[in-house]
PDB file of N, CA and C in Angstrom:
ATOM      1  N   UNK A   1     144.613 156.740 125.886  1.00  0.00           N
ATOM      2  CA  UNK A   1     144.557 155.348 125.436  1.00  0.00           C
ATOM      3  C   UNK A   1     143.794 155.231 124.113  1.00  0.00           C
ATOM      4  N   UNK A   2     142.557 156.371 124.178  1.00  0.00           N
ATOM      5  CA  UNK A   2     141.968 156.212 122.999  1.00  0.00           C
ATOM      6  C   UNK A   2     142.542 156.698 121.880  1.00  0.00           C
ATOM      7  N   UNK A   3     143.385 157.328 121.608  1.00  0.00           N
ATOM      8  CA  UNK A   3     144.191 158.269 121.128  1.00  0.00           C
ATOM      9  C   UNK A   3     145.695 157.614 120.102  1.00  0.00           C
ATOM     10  N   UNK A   4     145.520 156.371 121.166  1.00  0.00           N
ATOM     11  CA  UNK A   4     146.916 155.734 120.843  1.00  0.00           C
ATOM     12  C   UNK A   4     146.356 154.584 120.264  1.00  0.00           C
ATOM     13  N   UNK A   5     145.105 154.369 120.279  1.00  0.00           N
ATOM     14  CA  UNK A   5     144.611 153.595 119.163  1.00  0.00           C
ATOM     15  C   UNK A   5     144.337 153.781 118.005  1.00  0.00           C
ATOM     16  N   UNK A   6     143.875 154.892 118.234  1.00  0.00           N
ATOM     17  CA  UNK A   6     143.405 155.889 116.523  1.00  0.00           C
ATOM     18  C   UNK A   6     145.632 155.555 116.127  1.00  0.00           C
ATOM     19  N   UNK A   7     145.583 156.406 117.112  1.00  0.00           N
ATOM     20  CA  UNK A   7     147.350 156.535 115.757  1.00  0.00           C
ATOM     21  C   UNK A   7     147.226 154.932 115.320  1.00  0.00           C
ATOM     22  N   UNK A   8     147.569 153.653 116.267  1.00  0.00           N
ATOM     23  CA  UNK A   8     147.698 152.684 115.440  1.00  0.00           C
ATOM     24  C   UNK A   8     147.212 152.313 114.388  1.00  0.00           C
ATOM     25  N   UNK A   9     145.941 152.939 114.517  1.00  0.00           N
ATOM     26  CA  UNK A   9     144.957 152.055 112.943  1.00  0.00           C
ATOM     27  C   UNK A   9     145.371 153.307 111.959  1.00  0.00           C
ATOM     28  N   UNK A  10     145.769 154.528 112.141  1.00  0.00           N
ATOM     29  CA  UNK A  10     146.482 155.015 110.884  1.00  0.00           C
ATOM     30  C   UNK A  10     147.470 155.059 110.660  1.00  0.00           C
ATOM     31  N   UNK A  11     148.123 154.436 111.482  1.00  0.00           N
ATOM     32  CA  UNK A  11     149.586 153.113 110.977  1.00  0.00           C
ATOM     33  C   UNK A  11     149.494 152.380 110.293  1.00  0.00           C
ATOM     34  N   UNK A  12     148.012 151.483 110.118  1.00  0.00           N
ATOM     35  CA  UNK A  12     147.822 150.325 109.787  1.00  0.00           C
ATOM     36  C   UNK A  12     147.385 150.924 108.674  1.00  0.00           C
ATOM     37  N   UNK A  13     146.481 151.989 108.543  1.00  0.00           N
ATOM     38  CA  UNK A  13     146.352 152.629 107.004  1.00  0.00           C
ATOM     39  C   UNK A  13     147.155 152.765 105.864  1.00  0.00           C
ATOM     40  N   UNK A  14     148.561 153.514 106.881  1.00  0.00           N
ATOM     41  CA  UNK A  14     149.711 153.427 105.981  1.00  0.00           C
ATOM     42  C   UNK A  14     150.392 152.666 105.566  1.00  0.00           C
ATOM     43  N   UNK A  15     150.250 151.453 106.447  1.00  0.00           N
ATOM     44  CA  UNK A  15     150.741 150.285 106.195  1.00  0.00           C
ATOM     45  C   UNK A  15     150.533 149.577 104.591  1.00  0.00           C
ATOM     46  N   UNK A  16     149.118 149.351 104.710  1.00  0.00           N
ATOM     47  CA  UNK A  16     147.945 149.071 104.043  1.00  0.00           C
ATOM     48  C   UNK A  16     148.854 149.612 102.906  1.00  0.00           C
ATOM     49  N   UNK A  17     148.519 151.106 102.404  1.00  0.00           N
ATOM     50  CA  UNK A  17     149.175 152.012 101.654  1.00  0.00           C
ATOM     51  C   UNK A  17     150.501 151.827 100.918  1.00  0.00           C
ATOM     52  N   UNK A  18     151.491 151.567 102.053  1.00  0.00           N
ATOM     53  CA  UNK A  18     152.679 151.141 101.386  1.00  0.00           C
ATOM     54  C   UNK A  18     152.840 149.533 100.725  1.00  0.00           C
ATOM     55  N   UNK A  19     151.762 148.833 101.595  1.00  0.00           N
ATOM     56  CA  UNK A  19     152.249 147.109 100.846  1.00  0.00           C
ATOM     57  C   UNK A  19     150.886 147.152  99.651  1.00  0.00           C
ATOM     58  N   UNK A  20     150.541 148.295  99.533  1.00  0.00           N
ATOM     59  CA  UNK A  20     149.672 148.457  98.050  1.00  0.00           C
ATOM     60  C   UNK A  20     150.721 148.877  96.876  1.00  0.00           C
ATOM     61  N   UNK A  21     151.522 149.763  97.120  1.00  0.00           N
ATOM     62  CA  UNK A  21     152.538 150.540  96.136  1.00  0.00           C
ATOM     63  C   UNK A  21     153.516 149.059  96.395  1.00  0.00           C
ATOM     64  N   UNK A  22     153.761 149.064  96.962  1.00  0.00           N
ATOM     65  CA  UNK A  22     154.960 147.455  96.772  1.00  0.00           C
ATOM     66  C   UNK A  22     154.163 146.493  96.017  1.00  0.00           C
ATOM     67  N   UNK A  23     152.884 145.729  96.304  1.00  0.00           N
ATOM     68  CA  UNK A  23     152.106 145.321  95.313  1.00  0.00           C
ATOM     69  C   UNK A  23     152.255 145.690  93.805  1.00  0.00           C
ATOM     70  N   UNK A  24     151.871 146.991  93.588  1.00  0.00           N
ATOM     71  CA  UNK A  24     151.947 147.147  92.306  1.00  0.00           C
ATOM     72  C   UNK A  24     153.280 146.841  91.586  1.00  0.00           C
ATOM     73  N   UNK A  25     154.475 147.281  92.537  1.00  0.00           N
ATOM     74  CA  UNK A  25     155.778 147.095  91.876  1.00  0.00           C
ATOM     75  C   UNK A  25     156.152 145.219  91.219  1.00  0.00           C
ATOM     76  N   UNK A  26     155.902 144.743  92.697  1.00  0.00           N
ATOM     77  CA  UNK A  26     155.806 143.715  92.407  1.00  0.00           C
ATOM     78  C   UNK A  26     155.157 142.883  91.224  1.00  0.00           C
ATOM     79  N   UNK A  27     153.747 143.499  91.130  1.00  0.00           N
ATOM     80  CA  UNK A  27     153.382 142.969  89.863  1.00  0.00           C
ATOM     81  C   UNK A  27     153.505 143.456  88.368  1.00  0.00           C
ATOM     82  N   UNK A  28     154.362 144.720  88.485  1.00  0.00           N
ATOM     83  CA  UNK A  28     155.015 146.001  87.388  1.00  0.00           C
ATOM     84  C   UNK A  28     155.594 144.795  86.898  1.00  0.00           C
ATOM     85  N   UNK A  29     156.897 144.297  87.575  1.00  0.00           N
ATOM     86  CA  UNK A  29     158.022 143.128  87.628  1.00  0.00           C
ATOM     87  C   UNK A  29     157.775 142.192  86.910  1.00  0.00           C
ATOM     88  N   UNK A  30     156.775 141.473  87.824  1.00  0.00           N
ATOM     89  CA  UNK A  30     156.425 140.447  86.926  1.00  0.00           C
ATOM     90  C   UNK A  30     155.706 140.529  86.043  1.00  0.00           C
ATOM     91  N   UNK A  31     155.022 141.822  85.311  1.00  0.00           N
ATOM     92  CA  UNK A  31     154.618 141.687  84.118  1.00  0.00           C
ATOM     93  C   UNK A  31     155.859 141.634  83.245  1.00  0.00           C
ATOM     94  N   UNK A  32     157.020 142.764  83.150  1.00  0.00           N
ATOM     95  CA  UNK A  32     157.740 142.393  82.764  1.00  0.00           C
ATOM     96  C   UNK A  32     158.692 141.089  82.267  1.00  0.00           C
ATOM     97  N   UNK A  33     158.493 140.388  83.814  1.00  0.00           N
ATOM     98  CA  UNK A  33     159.338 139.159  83.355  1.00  0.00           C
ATOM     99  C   UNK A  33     158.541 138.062  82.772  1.00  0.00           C
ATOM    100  N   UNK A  34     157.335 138.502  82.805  1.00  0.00           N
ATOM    101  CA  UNK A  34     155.963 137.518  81.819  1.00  0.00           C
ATOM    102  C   UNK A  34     155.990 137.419  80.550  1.00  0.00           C
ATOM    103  N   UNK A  35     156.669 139.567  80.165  1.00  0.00           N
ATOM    104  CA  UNK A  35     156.744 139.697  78.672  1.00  0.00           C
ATOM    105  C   UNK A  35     157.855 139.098  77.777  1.00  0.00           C
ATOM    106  N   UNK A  36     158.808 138.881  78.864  1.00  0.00           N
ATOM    107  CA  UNK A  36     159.978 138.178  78.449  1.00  0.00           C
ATOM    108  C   UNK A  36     160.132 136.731  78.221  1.00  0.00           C
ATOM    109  N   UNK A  37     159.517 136.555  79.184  1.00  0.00           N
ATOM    110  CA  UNK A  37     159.679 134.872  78.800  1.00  0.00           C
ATOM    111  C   UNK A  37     158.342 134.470  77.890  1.00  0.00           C
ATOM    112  N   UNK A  38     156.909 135.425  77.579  1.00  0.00           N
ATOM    113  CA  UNK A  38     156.598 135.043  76.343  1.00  0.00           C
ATOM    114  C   UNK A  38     157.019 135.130  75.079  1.00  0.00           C
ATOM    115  N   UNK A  39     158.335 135.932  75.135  1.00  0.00           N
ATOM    116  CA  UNK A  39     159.245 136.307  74.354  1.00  0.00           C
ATOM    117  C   UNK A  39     159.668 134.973  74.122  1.00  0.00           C
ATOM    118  N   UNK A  40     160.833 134.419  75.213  1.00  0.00           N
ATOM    119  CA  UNK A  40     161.399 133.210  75.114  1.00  0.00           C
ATOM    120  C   UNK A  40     160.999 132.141  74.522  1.00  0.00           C
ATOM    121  N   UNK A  41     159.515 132.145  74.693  1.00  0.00           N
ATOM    122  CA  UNK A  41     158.798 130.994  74.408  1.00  0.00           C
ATOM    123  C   UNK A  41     158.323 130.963  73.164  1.00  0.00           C
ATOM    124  N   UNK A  42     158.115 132.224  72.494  1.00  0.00           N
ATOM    125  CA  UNK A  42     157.687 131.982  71.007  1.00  0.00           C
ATOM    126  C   UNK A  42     159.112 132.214  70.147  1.00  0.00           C
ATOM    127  N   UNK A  43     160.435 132.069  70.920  1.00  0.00           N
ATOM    128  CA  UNK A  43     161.586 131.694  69.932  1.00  0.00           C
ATOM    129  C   UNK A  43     162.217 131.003  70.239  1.00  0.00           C
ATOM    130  N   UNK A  44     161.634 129.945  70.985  1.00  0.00           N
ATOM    131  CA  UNK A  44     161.333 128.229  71.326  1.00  0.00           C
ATOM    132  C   UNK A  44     160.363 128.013  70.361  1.00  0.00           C
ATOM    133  N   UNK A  45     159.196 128.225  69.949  1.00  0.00           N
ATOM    134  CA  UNK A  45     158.193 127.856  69.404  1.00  0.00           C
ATOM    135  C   UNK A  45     158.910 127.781  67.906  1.00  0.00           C
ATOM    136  N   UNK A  46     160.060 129.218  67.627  1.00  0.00           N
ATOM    137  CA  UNK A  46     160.452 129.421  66.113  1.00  0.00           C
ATOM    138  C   UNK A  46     161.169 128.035  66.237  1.00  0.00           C
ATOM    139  N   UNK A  47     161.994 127.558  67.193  1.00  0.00           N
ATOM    140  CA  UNK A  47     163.012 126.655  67.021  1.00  0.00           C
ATOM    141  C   UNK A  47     162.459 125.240  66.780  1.00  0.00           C
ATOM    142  N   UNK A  48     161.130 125.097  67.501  1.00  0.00           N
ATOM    143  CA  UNK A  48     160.464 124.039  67.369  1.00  0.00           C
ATOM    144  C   UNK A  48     159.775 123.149  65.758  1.00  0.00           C
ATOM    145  N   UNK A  49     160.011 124.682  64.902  1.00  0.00           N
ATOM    146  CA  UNK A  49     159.115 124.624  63.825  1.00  0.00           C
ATOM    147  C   UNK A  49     161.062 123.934  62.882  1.00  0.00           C
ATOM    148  N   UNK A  50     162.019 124.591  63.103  1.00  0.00           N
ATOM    149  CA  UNK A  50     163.062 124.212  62.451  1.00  0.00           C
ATOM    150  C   UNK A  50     163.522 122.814  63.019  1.00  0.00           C
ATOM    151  N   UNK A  51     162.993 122.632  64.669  1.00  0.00           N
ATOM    152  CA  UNK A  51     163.326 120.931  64.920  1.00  0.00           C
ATOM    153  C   UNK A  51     162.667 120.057  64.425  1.00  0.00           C
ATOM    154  N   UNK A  52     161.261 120.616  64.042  1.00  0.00           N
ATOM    155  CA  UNK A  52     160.401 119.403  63.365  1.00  0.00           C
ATOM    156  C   UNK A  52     160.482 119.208  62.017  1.00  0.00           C
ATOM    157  N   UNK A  53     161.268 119.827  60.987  1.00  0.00           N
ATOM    158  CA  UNK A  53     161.323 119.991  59.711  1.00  0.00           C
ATOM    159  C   UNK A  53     162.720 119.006  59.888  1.00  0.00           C
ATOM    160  N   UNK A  54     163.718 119.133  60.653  1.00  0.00           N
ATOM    161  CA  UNK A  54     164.473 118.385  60.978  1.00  0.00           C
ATOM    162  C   UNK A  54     164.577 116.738  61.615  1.00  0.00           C
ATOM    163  N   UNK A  55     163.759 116.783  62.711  1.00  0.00           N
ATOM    164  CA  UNK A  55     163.408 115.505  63.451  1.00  0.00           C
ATOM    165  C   UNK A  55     162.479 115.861  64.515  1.00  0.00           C
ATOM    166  N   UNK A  56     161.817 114.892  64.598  1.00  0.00           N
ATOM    167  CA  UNK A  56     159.900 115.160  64.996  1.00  0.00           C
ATOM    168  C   UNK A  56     160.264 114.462  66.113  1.00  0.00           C
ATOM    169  N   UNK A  57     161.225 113.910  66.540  1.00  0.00           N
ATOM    170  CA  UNK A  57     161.193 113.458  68.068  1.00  0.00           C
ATOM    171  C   UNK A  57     161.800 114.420  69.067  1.00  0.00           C
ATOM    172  N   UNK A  58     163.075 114.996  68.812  1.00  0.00           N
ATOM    173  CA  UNK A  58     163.324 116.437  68.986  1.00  0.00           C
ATOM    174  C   UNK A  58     162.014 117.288  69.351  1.00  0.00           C
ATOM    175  N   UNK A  59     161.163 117.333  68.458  1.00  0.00           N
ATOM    176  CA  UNK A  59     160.021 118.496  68.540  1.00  0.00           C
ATOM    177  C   UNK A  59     159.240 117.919  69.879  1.00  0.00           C
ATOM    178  N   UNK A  60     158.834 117.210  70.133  1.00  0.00           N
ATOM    179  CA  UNK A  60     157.866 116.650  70.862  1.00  0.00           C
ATOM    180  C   UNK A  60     159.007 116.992  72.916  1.00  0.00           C
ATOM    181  N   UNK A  61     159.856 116.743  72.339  1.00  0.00           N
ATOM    182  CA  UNK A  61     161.121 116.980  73.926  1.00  0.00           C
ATOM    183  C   UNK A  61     160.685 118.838  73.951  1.00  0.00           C
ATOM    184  N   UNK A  62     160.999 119.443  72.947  1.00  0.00           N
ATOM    185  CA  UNK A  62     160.959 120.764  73.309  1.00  0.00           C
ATOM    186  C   UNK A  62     159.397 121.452  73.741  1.00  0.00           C
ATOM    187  N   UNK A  63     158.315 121.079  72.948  1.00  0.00           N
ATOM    188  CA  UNK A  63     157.064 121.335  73.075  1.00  0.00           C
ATOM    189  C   UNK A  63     156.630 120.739  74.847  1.00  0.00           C
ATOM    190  N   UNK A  64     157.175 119.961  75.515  1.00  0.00           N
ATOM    191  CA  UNK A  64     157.181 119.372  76.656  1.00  0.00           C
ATOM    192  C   UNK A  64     157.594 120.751  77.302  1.00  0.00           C
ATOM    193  N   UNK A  65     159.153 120.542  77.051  1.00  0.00           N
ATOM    194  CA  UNK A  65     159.755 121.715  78.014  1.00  0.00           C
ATOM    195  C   UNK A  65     159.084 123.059  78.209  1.00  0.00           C
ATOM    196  N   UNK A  66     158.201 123.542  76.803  1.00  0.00           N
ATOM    197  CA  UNK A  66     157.919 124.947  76.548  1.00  0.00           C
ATOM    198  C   UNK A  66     156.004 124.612  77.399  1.00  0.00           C
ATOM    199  N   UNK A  67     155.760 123.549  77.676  1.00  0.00           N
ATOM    200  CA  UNK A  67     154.523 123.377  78.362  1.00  0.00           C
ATOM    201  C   UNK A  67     154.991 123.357  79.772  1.00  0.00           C
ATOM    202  N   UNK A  68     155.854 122.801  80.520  1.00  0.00           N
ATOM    203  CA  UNK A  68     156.557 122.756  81.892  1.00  0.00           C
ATOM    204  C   UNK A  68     156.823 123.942  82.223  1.00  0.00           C
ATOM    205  N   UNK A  69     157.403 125.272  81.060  1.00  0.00           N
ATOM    206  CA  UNK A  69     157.921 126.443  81.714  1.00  0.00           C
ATOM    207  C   UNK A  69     156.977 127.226  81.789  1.00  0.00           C
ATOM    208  N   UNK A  70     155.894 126.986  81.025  1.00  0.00           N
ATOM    209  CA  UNK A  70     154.513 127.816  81.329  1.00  0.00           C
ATOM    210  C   UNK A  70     153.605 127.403  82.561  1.00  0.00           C
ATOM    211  N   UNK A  71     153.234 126.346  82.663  1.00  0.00           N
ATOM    212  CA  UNK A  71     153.006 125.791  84.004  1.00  0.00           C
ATOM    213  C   UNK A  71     153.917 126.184  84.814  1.00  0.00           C
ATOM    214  N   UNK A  72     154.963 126.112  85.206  1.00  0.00           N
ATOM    215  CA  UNK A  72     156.098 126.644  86.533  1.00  0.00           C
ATOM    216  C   UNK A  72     155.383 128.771  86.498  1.00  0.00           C
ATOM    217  N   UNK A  73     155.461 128.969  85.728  1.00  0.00           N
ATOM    218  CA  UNK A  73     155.197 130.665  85.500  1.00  0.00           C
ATOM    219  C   UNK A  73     153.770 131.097  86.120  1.00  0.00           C
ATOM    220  N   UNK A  74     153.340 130.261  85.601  1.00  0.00           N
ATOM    221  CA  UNK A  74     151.328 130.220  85.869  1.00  0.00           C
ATOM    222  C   UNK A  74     151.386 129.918  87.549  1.00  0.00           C
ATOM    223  N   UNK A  75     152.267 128.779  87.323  1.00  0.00           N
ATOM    224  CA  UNK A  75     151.667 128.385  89.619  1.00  0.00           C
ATOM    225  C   UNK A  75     152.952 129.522  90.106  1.00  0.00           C
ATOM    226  N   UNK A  76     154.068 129.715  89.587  1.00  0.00           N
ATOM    227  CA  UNK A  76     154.739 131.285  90.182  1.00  0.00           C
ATOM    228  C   UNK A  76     153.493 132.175  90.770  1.00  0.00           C
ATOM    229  N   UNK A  77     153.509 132.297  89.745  1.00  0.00           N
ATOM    230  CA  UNK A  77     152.086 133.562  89.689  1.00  0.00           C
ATOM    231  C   UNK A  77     150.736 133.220  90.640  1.00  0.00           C
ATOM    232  N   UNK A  78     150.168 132.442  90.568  1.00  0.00           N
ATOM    233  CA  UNK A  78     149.061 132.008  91.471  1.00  0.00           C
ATOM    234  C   UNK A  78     149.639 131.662  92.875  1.00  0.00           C
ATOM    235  N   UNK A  79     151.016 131.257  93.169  1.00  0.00           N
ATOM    236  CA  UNK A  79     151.248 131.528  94.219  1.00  0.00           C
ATOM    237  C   UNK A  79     151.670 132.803  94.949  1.00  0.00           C
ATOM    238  N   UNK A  80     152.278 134.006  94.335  1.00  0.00           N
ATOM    239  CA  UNK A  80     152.482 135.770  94.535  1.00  0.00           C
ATOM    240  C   UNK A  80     150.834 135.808  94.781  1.00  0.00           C
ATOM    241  N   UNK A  81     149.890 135.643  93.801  1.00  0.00           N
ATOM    242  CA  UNK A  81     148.525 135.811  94.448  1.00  0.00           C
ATOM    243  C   UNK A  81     147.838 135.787  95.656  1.00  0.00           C
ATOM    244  N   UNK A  82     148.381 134.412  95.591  1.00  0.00           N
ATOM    245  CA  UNK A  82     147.996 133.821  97.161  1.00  0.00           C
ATOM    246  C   UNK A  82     148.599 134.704  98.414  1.00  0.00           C
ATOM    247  N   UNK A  83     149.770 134.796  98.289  1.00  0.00           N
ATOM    248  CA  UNK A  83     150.414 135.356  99.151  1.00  0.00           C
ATOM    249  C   UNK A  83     150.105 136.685  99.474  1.00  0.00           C
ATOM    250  N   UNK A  84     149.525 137.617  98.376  1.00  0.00           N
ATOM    251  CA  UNK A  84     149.038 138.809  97.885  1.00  0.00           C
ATOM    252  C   UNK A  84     147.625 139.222  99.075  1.00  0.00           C
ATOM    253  N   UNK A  85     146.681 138.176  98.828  1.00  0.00           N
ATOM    254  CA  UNK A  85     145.810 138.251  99.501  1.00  0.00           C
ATOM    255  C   UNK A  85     145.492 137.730 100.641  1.00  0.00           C
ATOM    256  N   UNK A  86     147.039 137.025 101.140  1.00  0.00           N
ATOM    257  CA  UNK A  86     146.809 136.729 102.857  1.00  0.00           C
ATOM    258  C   UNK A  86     147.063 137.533 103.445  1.00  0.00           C
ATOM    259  N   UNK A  87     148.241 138.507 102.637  1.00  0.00           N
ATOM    260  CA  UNK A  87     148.570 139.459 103.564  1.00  0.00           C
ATOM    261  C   UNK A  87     147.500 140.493 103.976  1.00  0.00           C
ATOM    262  N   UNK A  88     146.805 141.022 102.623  1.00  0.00           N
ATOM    263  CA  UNK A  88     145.947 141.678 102.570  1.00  0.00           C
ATOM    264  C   UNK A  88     144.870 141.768 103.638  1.00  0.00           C
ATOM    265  N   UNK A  89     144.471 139.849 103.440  1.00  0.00           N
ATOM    266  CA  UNK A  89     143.561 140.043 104.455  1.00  0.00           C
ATOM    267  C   UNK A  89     143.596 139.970 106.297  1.00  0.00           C
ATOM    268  N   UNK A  90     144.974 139.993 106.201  1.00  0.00           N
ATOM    269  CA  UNK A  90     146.063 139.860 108.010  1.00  0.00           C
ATOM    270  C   UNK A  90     145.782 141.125 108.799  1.00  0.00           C
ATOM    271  N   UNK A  91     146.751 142.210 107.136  1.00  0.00           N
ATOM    272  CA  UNK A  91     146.274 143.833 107.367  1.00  0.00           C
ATOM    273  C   UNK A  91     144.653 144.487 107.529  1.00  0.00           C
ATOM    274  N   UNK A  92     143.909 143.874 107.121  1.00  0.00           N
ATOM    275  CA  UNK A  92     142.363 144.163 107.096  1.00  0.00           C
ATOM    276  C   UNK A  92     142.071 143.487 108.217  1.00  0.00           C
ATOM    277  N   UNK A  93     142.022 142.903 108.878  1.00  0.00           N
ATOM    278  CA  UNK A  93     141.752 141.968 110.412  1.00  0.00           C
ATOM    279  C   UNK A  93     142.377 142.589 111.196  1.00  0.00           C
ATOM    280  N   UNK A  94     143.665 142.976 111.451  1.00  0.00           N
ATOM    281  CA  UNK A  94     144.174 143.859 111.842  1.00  0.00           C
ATOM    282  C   UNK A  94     143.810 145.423 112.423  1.00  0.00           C
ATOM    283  N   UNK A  95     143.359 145.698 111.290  1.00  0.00           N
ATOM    284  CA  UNK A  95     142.732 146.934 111.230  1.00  0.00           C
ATOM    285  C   UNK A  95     141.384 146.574 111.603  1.00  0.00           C
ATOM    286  N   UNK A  96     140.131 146.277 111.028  1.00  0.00           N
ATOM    287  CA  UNK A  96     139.095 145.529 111.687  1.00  0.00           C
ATOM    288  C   UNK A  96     138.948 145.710 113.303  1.00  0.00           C
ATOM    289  N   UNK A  97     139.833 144.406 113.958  1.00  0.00           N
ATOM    290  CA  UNK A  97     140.345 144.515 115.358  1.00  0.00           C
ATOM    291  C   UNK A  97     140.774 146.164 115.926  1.00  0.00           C
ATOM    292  N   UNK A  98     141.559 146.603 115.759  1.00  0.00           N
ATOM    293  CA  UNK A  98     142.005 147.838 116.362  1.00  0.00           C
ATOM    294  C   UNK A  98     140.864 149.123 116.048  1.00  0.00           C
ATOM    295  N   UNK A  99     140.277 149.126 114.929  1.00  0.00           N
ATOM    296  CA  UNK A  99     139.135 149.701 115.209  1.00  0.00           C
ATOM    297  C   UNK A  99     137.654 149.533 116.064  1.00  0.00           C
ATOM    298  N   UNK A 100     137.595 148.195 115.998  1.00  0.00           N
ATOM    299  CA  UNK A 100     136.759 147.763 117.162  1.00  0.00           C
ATOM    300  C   UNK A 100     137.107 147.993 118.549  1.00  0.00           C
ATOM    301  N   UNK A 101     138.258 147.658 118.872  1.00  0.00           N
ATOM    302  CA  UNK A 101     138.929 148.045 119.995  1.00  0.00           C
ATOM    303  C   UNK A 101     138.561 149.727 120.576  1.00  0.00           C
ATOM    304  N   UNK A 102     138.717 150.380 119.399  1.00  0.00           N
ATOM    305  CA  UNK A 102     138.623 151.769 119.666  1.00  0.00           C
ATOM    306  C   UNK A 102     137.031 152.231 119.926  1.00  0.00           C
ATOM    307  N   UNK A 103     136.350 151.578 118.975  1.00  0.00           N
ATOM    308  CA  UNK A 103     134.866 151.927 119.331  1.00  0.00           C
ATOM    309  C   UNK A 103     134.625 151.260 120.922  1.00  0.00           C
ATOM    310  N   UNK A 104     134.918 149.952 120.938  1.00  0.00           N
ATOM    311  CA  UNK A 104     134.547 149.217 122.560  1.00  0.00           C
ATOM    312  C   UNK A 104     135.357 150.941 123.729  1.00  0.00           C
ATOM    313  N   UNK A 105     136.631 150.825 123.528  1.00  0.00           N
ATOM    314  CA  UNK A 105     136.594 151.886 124.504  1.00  0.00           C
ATOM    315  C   UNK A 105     135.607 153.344 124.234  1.00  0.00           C
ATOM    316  N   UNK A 106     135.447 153.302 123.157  1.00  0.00           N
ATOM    317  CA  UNK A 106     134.682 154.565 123.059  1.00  0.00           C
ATOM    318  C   UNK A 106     133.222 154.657 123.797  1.00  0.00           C
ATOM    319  N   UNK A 107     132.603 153.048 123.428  1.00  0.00           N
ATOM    320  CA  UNK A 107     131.345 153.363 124.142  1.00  0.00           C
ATOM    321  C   UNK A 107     131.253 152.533 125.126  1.00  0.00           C
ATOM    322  N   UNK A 108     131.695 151.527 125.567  1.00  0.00           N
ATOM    323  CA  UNK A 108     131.786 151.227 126.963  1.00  0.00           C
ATOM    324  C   UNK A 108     132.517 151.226 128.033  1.00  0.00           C
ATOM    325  N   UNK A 109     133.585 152.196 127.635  1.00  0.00           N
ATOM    326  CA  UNK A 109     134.432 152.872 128.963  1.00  0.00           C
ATOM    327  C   UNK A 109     133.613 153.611 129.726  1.00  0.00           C
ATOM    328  N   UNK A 110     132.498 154.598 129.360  1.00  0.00           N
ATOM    329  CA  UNK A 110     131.947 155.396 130.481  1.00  0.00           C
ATOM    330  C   UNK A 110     130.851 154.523 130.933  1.00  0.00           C
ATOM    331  N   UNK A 111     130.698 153.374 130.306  1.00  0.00           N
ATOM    332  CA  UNK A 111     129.772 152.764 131.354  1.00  0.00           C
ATOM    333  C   UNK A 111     130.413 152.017 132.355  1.00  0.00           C
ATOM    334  N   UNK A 112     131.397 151.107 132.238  1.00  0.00           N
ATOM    335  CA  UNK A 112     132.709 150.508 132.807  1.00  0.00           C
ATOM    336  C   UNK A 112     132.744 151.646 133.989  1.00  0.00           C
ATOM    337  N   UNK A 113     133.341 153.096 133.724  1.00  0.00           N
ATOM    338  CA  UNK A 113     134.025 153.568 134.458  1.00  0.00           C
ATOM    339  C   UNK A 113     132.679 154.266 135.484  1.00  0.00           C
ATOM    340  N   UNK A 114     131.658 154.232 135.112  1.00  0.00           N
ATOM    341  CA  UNK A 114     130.569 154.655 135.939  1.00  0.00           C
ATOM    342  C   UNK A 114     130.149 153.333 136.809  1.00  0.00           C
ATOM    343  N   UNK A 115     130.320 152.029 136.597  1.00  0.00           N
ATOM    344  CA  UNK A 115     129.944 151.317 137.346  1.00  0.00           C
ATOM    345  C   UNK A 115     130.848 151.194 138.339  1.00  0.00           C
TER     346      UNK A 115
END
């Protein structure tokens, strides 16, 4: 029994392990798609400079939009965070628990089983 607890919590190690390497991918990704759309946004910014030389009410619609798509990107992102570190801390409680578990049988099974 004690035995089959240890394996679980180095399940939960590996676990741990693998949604760390998925983590990183995940955030590999979205750096990428961060670099891109700051891309996007500073040739919005070029277009902004040719709408306002043109018409200044134009400019003010696009400078909106290019503030809305950065805000939507920013709470993207702070929400992957969030999500980042619930899991994190599910797997760490998890583990936590099942190691406690293992110490309780470790040291009060022979008193248990002597009484």
């Amino acid at each position: 029994h004690i035995f089959f607890t240890f394996e679980i919590s180095i399940l939960i190690s590996l676990l741990r392990f693998f949604f760390w390497l998925i983590t990183l991918f995940i955030i590999y990704r979205f750096y990428i798609i961060i670099l891109i759309l700051i891309f996007i946004v500073l040739l919005f910014l070029f277009l902004n400079l040719l709408l306002y030389l043109w018409n200044r009410h134009l400019f003010l619609h696009w400078l909106l939009l290019i503030f809305l798509l950065l805000f939507l990107i920013i709470w993207q992102l702070l929400l992957l965070l969030l999500i980042l570190i619930l899991l994190w801390f599910i797997l760490g409680l998890l583990e936590f628990l099942l190691i406690m578990r293992y110490l309780f049988l470790l040291f009060f099974m022979p008193i248990i089983c002597f009484w």
